[in-house]
Protein backbone atom coordinates (compact mmCIF):
# COMPACT_ATOMS: atom_id res chain seq x y z
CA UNK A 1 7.24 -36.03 -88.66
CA UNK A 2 9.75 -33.57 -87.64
CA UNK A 3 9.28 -29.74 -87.52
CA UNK A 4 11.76 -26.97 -87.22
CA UNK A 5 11.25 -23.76 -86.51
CA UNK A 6 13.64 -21.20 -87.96
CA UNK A 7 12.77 -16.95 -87.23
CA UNK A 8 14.72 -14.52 -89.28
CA UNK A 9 16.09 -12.07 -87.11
CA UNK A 10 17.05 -9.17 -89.87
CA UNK A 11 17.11 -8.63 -93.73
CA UNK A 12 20.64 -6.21 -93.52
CA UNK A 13 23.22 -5.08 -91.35
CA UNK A 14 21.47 -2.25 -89.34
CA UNK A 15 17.73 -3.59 -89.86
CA UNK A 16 15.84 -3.46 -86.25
CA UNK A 17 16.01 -5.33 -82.97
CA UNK A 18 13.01 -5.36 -81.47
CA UNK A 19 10.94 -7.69 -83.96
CA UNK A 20 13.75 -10.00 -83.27
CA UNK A 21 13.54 -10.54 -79.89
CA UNK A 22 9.67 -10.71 -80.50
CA UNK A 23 10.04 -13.79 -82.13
CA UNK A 24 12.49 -15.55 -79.51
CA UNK A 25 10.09 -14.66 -76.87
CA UNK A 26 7.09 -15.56 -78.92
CA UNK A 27 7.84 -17.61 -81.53
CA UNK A 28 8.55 -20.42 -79.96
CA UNK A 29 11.42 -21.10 -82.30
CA UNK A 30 14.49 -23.16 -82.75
CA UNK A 31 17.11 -21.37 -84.62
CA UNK A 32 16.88 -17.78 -85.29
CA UNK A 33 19.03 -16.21 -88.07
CA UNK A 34 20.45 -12.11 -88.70
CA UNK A 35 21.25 -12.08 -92.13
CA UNK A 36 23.39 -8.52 -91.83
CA UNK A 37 25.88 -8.70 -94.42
CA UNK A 38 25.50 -7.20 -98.60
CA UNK A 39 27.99 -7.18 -101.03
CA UNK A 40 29.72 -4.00 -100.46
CA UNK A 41 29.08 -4.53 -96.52
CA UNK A 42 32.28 -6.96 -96.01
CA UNK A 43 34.48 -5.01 -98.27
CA UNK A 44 33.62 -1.43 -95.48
CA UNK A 45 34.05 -4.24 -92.70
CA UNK A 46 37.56 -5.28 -94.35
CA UNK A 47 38.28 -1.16 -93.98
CA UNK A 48 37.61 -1.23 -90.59
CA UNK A 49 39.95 -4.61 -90.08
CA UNK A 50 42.60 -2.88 -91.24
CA UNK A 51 42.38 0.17 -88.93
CA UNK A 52 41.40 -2.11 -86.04
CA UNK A 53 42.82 -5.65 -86.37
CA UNK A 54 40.16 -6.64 -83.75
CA UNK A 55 37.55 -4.80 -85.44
CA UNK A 56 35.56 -5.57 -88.79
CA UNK A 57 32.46 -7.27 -87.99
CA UNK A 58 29.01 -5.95 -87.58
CA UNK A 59 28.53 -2.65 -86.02
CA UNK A 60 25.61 -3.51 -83.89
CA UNK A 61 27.15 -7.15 -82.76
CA UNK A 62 27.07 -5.71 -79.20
CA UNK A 63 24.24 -4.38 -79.25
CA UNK A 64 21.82 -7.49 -80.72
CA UNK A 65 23.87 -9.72 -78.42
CA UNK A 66 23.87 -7.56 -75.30
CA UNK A 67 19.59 -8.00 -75.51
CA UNK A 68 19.20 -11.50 -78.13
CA UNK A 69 21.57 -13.85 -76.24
CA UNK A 70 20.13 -13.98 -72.92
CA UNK A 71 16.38 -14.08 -74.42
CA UNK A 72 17.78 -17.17 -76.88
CA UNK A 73 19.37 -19.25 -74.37
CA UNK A 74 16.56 -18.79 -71.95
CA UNK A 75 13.82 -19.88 -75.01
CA UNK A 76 16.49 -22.26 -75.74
CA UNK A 77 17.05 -20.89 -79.55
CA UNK A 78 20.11 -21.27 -80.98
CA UNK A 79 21.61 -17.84 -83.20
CA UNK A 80 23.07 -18.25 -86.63
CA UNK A 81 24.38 -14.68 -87.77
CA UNK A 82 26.53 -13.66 -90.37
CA UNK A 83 27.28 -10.63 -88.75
CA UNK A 84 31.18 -11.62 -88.55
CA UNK A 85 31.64 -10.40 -91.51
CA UNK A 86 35.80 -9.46 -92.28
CA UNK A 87 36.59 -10.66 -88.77
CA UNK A 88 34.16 -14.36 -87.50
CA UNK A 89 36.81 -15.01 -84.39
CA UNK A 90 36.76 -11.66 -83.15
CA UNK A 91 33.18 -11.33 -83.30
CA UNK A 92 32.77 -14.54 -81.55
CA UNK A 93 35.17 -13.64 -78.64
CA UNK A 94 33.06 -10.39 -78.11
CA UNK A 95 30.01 -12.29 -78.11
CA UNK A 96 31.34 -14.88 -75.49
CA UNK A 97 32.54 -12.14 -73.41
CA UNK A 98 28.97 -10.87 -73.25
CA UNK A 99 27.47 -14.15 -72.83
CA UNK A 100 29.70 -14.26 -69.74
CA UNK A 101 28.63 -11.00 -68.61
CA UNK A 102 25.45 -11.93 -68.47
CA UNK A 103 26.43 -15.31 -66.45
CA UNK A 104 25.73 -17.70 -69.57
CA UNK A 105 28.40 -20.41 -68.35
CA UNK A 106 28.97 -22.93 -71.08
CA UNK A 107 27.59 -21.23 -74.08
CA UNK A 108 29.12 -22.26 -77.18
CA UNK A 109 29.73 -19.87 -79.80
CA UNK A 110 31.49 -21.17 -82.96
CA UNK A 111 33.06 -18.82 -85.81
CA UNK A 112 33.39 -20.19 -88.73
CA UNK A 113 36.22 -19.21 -91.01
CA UNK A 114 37.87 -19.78 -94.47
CA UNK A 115 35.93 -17.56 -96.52
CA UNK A 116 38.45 -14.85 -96.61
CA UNK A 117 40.81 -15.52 -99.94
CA UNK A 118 42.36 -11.93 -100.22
CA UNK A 119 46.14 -13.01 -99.30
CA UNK A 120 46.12 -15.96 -102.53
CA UNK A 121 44.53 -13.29 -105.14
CA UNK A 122 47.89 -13.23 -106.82
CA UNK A 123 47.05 -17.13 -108.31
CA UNK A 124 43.69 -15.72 -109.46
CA UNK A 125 44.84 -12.44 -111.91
CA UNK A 126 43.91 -14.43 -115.02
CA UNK A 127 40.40 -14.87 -113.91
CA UNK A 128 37.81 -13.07 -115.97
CA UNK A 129 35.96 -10.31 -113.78
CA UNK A 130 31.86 -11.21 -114.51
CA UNK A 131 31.04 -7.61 -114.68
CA UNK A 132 33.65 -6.10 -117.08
CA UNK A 133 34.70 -9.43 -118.66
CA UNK A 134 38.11 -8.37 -118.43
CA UNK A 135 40.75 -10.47 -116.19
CA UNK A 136 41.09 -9.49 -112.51
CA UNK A 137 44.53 -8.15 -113.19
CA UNK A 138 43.44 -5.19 -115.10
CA UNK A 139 40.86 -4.04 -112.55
CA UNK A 140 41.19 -0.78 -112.15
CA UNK A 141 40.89 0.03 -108.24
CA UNK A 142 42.89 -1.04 -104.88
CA UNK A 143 41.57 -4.59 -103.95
CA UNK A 144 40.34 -4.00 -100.30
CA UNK A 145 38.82 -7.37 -99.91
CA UNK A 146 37.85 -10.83 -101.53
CA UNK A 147 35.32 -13.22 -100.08
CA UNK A 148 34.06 -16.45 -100.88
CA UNK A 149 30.16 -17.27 -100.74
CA UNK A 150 30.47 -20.05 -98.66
CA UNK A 151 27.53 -22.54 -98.08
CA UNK A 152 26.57 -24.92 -95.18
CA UNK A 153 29.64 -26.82 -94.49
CA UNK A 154 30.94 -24.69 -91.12
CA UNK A 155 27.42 -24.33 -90.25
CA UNK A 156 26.65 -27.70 -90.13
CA UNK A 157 30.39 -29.09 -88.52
CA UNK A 158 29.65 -26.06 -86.02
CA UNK A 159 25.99 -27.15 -84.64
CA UNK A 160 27.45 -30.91 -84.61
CA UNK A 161 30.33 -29.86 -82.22
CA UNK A 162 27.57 -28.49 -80.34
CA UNK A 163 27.48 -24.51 -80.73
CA UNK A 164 24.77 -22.55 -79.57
CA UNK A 165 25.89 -19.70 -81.33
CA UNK A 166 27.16 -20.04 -84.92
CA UNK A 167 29.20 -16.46 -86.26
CA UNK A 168 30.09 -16.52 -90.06
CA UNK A 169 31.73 -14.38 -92.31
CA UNK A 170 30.67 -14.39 -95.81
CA UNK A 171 28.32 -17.37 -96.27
CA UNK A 172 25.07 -17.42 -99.26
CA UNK A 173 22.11 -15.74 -97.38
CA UNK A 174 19.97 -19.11 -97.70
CA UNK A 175 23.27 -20.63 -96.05
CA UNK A 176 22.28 -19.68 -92.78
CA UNK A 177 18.58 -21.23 -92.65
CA UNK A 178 19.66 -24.21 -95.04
CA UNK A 179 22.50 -24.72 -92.56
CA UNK A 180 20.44 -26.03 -89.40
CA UNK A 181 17.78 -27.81 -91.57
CA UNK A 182 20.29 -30.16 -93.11
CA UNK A 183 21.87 -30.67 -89.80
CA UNK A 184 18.45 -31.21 -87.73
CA UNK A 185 17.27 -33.43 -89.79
CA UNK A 186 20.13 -35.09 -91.39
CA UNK A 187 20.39 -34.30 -94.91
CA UNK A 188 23.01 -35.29 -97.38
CA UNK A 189 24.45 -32.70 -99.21
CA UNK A 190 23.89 -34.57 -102.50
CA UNK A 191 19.96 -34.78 -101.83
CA UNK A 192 19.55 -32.13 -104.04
CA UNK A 193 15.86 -31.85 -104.14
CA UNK A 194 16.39 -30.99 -100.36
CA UNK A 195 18.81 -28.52 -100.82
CA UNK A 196 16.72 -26.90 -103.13
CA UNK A 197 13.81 -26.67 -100.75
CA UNK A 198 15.93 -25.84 -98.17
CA UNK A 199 17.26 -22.76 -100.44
CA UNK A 200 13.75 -21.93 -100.70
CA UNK A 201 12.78 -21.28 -96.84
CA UNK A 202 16.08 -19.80 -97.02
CA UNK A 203 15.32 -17.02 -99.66
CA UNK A 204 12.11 -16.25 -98.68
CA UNK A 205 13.17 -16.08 -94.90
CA UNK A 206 16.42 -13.96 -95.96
CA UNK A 207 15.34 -10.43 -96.07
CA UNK A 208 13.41 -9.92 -93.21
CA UNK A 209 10.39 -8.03 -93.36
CA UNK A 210 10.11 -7.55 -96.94
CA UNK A 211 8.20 -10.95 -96.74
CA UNK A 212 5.39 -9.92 -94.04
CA UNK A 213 4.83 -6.92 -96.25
CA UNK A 214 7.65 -4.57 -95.76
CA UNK A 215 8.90 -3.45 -99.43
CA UNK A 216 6.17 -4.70 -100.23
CA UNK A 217 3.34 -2.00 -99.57
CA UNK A 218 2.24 0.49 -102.17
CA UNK A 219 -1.20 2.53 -100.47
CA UNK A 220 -4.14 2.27 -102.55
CA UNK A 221 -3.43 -0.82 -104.31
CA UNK A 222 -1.40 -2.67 -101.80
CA UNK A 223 -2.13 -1.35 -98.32
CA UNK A 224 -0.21 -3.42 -95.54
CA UNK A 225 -1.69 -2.96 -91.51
CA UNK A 226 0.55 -1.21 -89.14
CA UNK A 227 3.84 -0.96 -90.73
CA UNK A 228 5.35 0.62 -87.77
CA UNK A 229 5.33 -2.46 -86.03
CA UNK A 230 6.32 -4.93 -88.40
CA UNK A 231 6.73 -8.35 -87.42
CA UNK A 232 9.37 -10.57 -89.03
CA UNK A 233 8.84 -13.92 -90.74
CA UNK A 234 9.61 -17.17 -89.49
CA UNK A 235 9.16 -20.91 -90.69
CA UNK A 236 7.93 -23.89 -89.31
CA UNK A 237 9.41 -26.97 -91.70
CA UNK A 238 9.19 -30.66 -91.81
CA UNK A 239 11.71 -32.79 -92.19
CA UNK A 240 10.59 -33.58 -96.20
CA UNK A 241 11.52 -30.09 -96.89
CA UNK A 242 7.93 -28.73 -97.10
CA UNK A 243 6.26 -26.01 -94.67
CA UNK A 244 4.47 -22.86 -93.72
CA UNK A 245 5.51 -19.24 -93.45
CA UNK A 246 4.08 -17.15 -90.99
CA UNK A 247 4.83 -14.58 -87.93
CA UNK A 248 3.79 -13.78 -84.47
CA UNK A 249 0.17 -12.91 -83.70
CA UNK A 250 -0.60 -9.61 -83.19
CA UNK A 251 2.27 -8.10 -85.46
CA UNK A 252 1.87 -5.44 -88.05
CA UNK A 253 1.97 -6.28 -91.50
CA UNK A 254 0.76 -9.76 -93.53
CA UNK A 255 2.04 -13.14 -94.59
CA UNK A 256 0.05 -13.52 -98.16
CA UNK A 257 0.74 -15.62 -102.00
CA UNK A 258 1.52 -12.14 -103.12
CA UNK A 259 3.93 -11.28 -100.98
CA UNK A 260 5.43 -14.58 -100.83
CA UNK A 261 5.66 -14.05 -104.33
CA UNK A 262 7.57 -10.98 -104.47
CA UNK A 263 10.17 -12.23 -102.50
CA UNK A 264 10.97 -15.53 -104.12
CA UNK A 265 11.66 -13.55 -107.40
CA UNK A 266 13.80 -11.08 -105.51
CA UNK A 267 17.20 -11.26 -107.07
CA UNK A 268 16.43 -14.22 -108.99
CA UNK A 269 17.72 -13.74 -112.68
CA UNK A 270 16.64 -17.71 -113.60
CA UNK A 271 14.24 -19.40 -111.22
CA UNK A 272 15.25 -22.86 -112.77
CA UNK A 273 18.85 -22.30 -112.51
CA UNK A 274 19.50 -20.10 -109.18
CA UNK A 275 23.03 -20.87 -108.84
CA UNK A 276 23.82 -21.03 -104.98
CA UNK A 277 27.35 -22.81 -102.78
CA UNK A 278 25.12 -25.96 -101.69
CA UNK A 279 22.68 -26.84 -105.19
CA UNK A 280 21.47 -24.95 -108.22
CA UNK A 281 17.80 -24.45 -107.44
CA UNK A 282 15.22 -24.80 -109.31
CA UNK A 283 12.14 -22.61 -108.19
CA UNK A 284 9.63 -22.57 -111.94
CA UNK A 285 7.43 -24.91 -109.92
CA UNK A 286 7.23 -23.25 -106.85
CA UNK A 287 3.53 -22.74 -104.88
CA UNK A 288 1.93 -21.07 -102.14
CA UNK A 289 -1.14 -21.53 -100.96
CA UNK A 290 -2.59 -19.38 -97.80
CA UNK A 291 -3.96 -22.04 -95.28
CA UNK A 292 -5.45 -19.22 -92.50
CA UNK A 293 -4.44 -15.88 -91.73
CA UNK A 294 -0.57 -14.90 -92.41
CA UNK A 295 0.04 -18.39 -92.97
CA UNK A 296 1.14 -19.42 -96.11
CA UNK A 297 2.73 -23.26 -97.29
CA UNK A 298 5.31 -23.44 -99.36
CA UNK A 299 5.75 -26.09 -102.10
CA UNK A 300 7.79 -27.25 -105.01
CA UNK A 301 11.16 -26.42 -105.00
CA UNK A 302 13.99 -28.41 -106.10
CA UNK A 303 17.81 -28.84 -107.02
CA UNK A 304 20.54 -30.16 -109.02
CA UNK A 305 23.98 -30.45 -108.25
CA UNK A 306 26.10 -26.96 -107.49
CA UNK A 307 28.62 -26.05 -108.90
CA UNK A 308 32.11 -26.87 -108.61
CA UNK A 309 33.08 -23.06 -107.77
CA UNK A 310 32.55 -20.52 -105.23
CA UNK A 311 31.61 -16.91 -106.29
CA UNK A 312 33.83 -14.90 -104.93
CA UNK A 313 33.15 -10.75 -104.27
CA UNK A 314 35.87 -8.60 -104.47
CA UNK A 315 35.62 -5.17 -102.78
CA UNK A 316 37.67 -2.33 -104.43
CA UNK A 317 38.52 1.68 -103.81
CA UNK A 318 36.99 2.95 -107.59
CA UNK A 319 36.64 6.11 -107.06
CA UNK A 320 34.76 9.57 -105.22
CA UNK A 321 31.63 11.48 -105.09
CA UNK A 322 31.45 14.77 -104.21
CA UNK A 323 27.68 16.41 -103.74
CA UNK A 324 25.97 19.26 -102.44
CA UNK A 325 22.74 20.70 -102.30
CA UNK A 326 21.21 24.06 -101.72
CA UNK A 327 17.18 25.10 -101.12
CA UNK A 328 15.55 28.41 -102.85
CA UNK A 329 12.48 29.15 -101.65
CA UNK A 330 9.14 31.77 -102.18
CA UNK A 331 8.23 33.06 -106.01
CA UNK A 332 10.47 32.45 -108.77
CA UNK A 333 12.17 29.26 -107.15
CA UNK A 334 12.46 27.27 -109.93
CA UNK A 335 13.96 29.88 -112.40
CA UNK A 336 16.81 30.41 -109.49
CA UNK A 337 17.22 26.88 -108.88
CA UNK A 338 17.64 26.20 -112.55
CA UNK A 339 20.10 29.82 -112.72
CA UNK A 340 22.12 27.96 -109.78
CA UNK A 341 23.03 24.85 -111.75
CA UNK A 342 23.90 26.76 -114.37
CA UNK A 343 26.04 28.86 -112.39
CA UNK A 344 28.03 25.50 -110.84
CA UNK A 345 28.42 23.72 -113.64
CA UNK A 346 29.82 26.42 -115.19
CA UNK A 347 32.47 26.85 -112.27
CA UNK A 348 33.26 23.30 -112.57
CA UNK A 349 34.27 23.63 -116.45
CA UNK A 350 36.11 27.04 -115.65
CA UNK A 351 38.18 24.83 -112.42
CA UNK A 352 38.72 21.78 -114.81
CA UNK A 353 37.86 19.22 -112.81
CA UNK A 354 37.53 15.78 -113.94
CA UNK A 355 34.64 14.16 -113.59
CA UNK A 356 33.68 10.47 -114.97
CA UNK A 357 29.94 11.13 -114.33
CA UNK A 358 27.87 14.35 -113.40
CA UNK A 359 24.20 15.14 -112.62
CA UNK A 360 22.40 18.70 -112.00
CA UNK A 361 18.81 18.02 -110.21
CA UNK A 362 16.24 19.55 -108.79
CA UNK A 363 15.55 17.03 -106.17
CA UNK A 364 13.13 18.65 -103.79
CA UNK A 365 9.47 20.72 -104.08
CA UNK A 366 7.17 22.01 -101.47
CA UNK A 367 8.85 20.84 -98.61
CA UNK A 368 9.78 24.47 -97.03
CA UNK A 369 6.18 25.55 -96.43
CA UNK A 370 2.89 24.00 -94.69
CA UNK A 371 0.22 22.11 -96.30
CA UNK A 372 -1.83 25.21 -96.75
CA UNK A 373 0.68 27.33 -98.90
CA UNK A 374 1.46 24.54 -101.49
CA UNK A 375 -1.99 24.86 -103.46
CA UNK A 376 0.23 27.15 -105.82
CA UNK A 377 0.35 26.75 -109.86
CA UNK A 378 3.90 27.46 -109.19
CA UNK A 379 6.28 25.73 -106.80
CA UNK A 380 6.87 27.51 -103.58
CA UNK A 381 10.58 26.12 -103.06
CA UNK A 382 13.17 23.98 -105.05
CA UNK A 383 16.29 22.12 -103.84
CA UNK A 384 19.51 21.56 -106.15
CA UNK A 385 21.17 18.31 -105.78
CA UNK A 386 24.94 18.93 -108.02
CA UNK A 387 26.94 15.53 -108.20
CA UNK A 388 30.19 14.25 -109.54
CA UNK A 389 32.42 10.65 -109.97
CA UNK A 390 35.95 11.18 -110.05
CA UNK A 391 38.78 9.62 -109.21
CA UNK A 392 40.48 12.17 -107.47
CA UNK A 393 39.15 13.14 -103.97
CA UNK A 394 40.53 16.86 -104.77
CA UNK A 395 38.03 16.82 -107.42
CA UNK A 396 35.12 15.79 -105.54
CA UNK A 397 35.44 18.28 -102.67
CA UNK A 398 35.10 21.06 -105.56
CA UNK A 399 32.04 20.02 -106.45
CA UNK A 400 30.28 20.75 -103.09
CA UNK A 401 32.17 23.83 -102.21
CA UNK A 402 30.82 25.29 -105.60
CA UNK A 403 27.43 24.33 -104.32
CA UNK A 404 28.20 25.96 -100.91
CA UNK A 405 29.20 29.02 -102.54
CA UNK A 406 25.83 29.42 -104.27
CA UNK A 407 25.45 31.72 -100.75
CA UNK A 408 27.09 34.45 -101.79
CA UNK A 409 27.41 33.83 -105.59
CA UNK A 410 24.49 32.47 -106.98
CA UNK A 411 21.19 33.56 -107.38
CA UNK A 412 18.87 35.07 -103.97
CA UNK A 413 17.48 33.54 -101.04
CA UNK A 414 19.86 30.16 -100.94
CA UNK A 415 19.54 28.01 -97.63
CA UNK A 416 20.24 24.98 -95.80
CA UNK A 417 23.47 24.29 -98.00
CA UNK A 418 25.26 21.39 -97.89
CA UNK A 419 27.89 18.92 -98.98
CA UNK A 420 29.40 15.75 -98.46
CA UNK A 421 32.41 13.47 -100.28
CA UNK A 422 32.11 9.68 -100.28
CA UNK A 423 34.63 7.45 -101.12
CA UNK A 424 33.12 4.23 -103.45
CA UNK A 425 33.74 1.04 -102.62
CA UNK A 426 32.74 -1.30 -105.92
CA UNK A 427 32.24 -4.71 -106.18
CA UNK A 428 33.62 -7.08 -108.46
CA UNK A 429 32.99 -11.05 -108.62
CA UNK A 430 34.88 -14.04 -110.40
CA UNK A 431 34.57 -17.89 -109.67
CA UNK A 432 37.62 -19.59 -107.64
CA UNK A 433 37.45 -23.03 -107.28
CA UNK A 434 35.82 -24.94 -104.26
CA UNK A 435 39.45 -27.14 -103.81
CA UNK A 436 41.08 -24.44 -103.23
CA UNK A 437 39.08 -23.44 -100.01
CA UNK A 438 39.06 -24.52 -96.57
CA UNK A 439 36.39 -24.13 -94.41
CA UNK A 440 37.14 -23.92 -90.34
CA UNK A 441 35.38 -23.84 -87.29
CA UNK A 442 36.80 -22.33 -84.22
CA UNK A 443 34.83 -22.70 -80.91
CA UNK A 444 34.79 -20.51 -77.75
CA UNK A 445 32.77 -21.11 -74.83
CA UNK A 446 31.72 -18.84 -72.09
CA UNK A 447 33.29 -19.58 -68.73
C-alpha cells in the first residue's frame, strides 16, 4: 500500500528553522509543510501590502527559503507553505528568484490565489458578524482585510501542474497536509471519510511542536526531555487514510497518546462537527495507540459533507493600547508600588482620558535581586504594569507617559521605566458563499 510522508515545518509565522531542515535532511520525507499564518497575521500582512505593494507575505520567506529550498530539492521534498499570506504571487516570485540564485533551474513554484475577497465586501454588509451578531455594516473599525479559508482545491490543481513549491495565502491549516494526500493518492473530494482522516493528520501535524511535547510540558507532572532541541512532528500515511506520528531520532521532546491528545482537542469546540473548507470532521472516535518509542498510530476519524460556505476573517483597526511599567525595589516595595498606581490612575481621571478598558498590576516580584536575597517575608522588588483601550491614539500615549513620570513624581527609588502604544488589529468572521469564489493558480519557474 502506499505511504506518504508529510513533516511539518512550523506551528506560526516566526516559529524556528532549524528543526525544519532537520526533518528534510533526516526525515526522509515527501512534502514538508510551514503553517505560518493566524488570524490576525494576514490582516498585519495586508498593512504591510499597502505600504509595499510587493510586500505582505511572511517576514522570514527569505530567510526559510534562502536555507529549506536547496535542502528540499536535493532530498527531493516538495514545500507547501502558507507563508504568502496578503500577497501568494509576490512571495512566489521572491522564492523563484532565490531558487535561481542558488542554480535550481526548473523549479516550479505555484501561488495560489483567490482567497482575498476585500474589494466585493460591499455585496456582503448584510451579513451577520459571528462574534457580535450584528451585520458587517455596523462594525465598528476600518476593514483592513478579508480572507477566505480556502481548502485543497489550488493545492491540489498546483501539485498536478507539477509544482515543487506550492505558496498560499489564506488556506484552513489542515489544508496544507490534506492538500498533497488527496492528490498523491487520488482522493475524491466527496470521499468524506477521507477527508476527515486527512483533516486529522492535518490538525495534529498543524502546530508544530506542540505535538512532540512543546506546550505541552508542565515539570513535575509532565516533564518532556530536552526542550531546547525540539524536534518537529511528521507523518508517515497510507493511502486508506490511516498512519503513524512520529519525529526524527535523536530529537528532544516525545511523540506520546497524551500528547497526541492534547493537540487533537486544540481549538476544537465539537469533535463530531469540526467544521473545515474540504468536510465537517468528525473526530469522537478518534484513537492512538503508541506502537514503539515516539511513535504513535492514528485511527478513527471521519467526515461528512462541508459546507456550502467559506469562513471568511476580516481584519479591522479597533482601537489602541497604551502601557507602561515601572520597577521599585529594596524594603517597602509593595506599599510604593501600590502608592504608584494610585498616583497614575489618579492623573488619568484628572487628564480625562477615555479609556474603554483599564488595568493597574503588579506584574513582577523578586526579579531585581539574586537567589540568595529573596528568602524575605516581604518582597524585595515590585513592578507596575498600568494599561488602557481607547480609541484614540492621543489617549493611549498618556497612559505611559504618566507611568514614565512616576520618576520624578511618584513614590522613591522608580527604575527601568517604560512604555509602549500598540495599535489593535481585531478580527471579525462571517460566512460568504463558496460560488462566489475563485480559486487560481499561477506558476513561476526558476530559469
Amino acid at each position: 500500500m502506499k505511504k506518504i510522508r508529510i513533516g511539518s515545518g512550523a506551528g506560526y509565522a516566526g516559529d524556528r528553522l532549524e528543526p525544519s531542515l532537520e526533518l528534510i535532511e533526516k526525515g526522509e520525507l515527501d512534502y514538508i509543510c510551514y503553517e505560518c499564518l493566524a488570524e490576525r497575521t494576514i490582516a498585519i500582512a495586508q498593512q504591510s501590502k499597502l505600504s509595499d505593494p510587493s510586500k505582505g507575505y511572511n517576514g522570514l520567506l527569505e530567510y526559510r527559503m534562502e536555507h529549506a529550498l536547496p535542502a528540499a530539492i536535493k532530498n527531493k521534498v516538495k514545500i507547501i507553505t502558507n507563508m504568502g499570506a496578503a500577497n501568494p504571487e509576490s512571495a512566489a516570485e521572491v522564492t523563484k528568484q532565490i531558487a535561481e540564485k542558488h542554480g535550481l533551474k526548473g523549479v516550479k513554484i505555484a501561488a495560489v490565489i483567490g482567497d482575498d475577497v476585500y474589494e466585493h465586501l460591499d455585496k456582503y454588509q448584510e451579513l451577520k458578524i459571528w462574534e457580535t451578531g450584528k451585520s458587517l455594516k455596523e462594525l465598528d473599525g476600518e476593514i483592513i482585510s478579508a480572507n477566505a479559508y480556502l481548502g485543497i482545491e489550488g493545492i491540489v490543481k498546483a501539485l498536478e501542474e507539477g509544482a515543487d513549491v506550492v505558496i498560499t495565502g489564506r488556506v484552513s491549516d489542515p489544508a496544507l497536509f490534506l492538500g498533497p494526500l488527496a492528490y498523491e493518492f487520488g482522493w475524491d473530494k466527496q470521499d468524506y471519510d477521507k477527508m476527515g482522516k486527512g483533516t486529522l493528520v492535518g490538525h495534529l501535524l498543524e502546530c508544530g511542536g506542540q505535538v512532540t511535547g512543546g506546550y505541552y510540558a508542565e515539570p513535575g507532572k509532565k516533564d518532556v526531555e530536552r526542550l531546547w532541541k525540539l524536534g518537529f512532528p511528521l507523518a508517515e500515511i497510507s493511502e486508506d487514510g490511516e498512519g503513524t506520528l512520529t519525529k526524527v531520532e535523536g530529537t528532544g521532546g516525545q511523540v506520546t497518546k497524551d500528547t497526541c491528545k492534547e493537540q487533537l482537542i486544540y481549538e476544537i469546540h465539537d469533535p463530531e462537527n469540526y467544521l473545515t473548507p474540504d468536510c465537517v470532521a468528525d473526530f469522537s472516535k478518534v484513537s492512538f495507540k503508541e506502537e514503539g518509542k515516539d511513535i504513535v498510530s492514528i485511527s478513527g476519524a471521519t467526515g461528512k459533507a462541508e459546507t456550502p460556505y467559506y469562513k471568511v476573517s476580516l481584519g479591522y483597526k479597533d482601537c489602541y493600547i497604551g502601557e507602561g511599567e515601572i520597577s521599585y525595589g529594596g524594603p517597602n516595595c509593595l506599599e510604593r508600588a501600590k502608592l504608584a498606581l494610585e498616583i497614575v490612575k489618579k492623573r488619568l481621571a484628572i487628564q480625562k482620558v477615555e479609556l474603554d478598558e483599564e488595568r493597574y498590576e503588579i506584574i513582577g516580584i523578586n526579579s531585581l535581586f539574586s537567589d540568595e536575597a529573596t528568602n524575605y517575608d516581604e518582597p524585595r522588588e515590585a513592578r507596575i504594569r498600568v494599561a488602557g483601550r481607547t480609541k484614540k491614539k492621543s489617549d493611549a500615549i498618556k497612559v505611559g507617559n504618566e507611568v514614565e513620570t512616576l520618576y520624578t513624581n511618584g513614590p522613591a527609588g522608580g527604575g527601568g521605566a517604560s512604555k509602549n502604544v500598540s495599535e489593535i488589529i481585531s478580527v471579525a468572521s462571517v460566512l460568504v458563499p463558496k460560488k462566489d469564489i475563485q480559486v487560481k493558480v499561477v506558476m513561476k519557474e526558476a530559469e
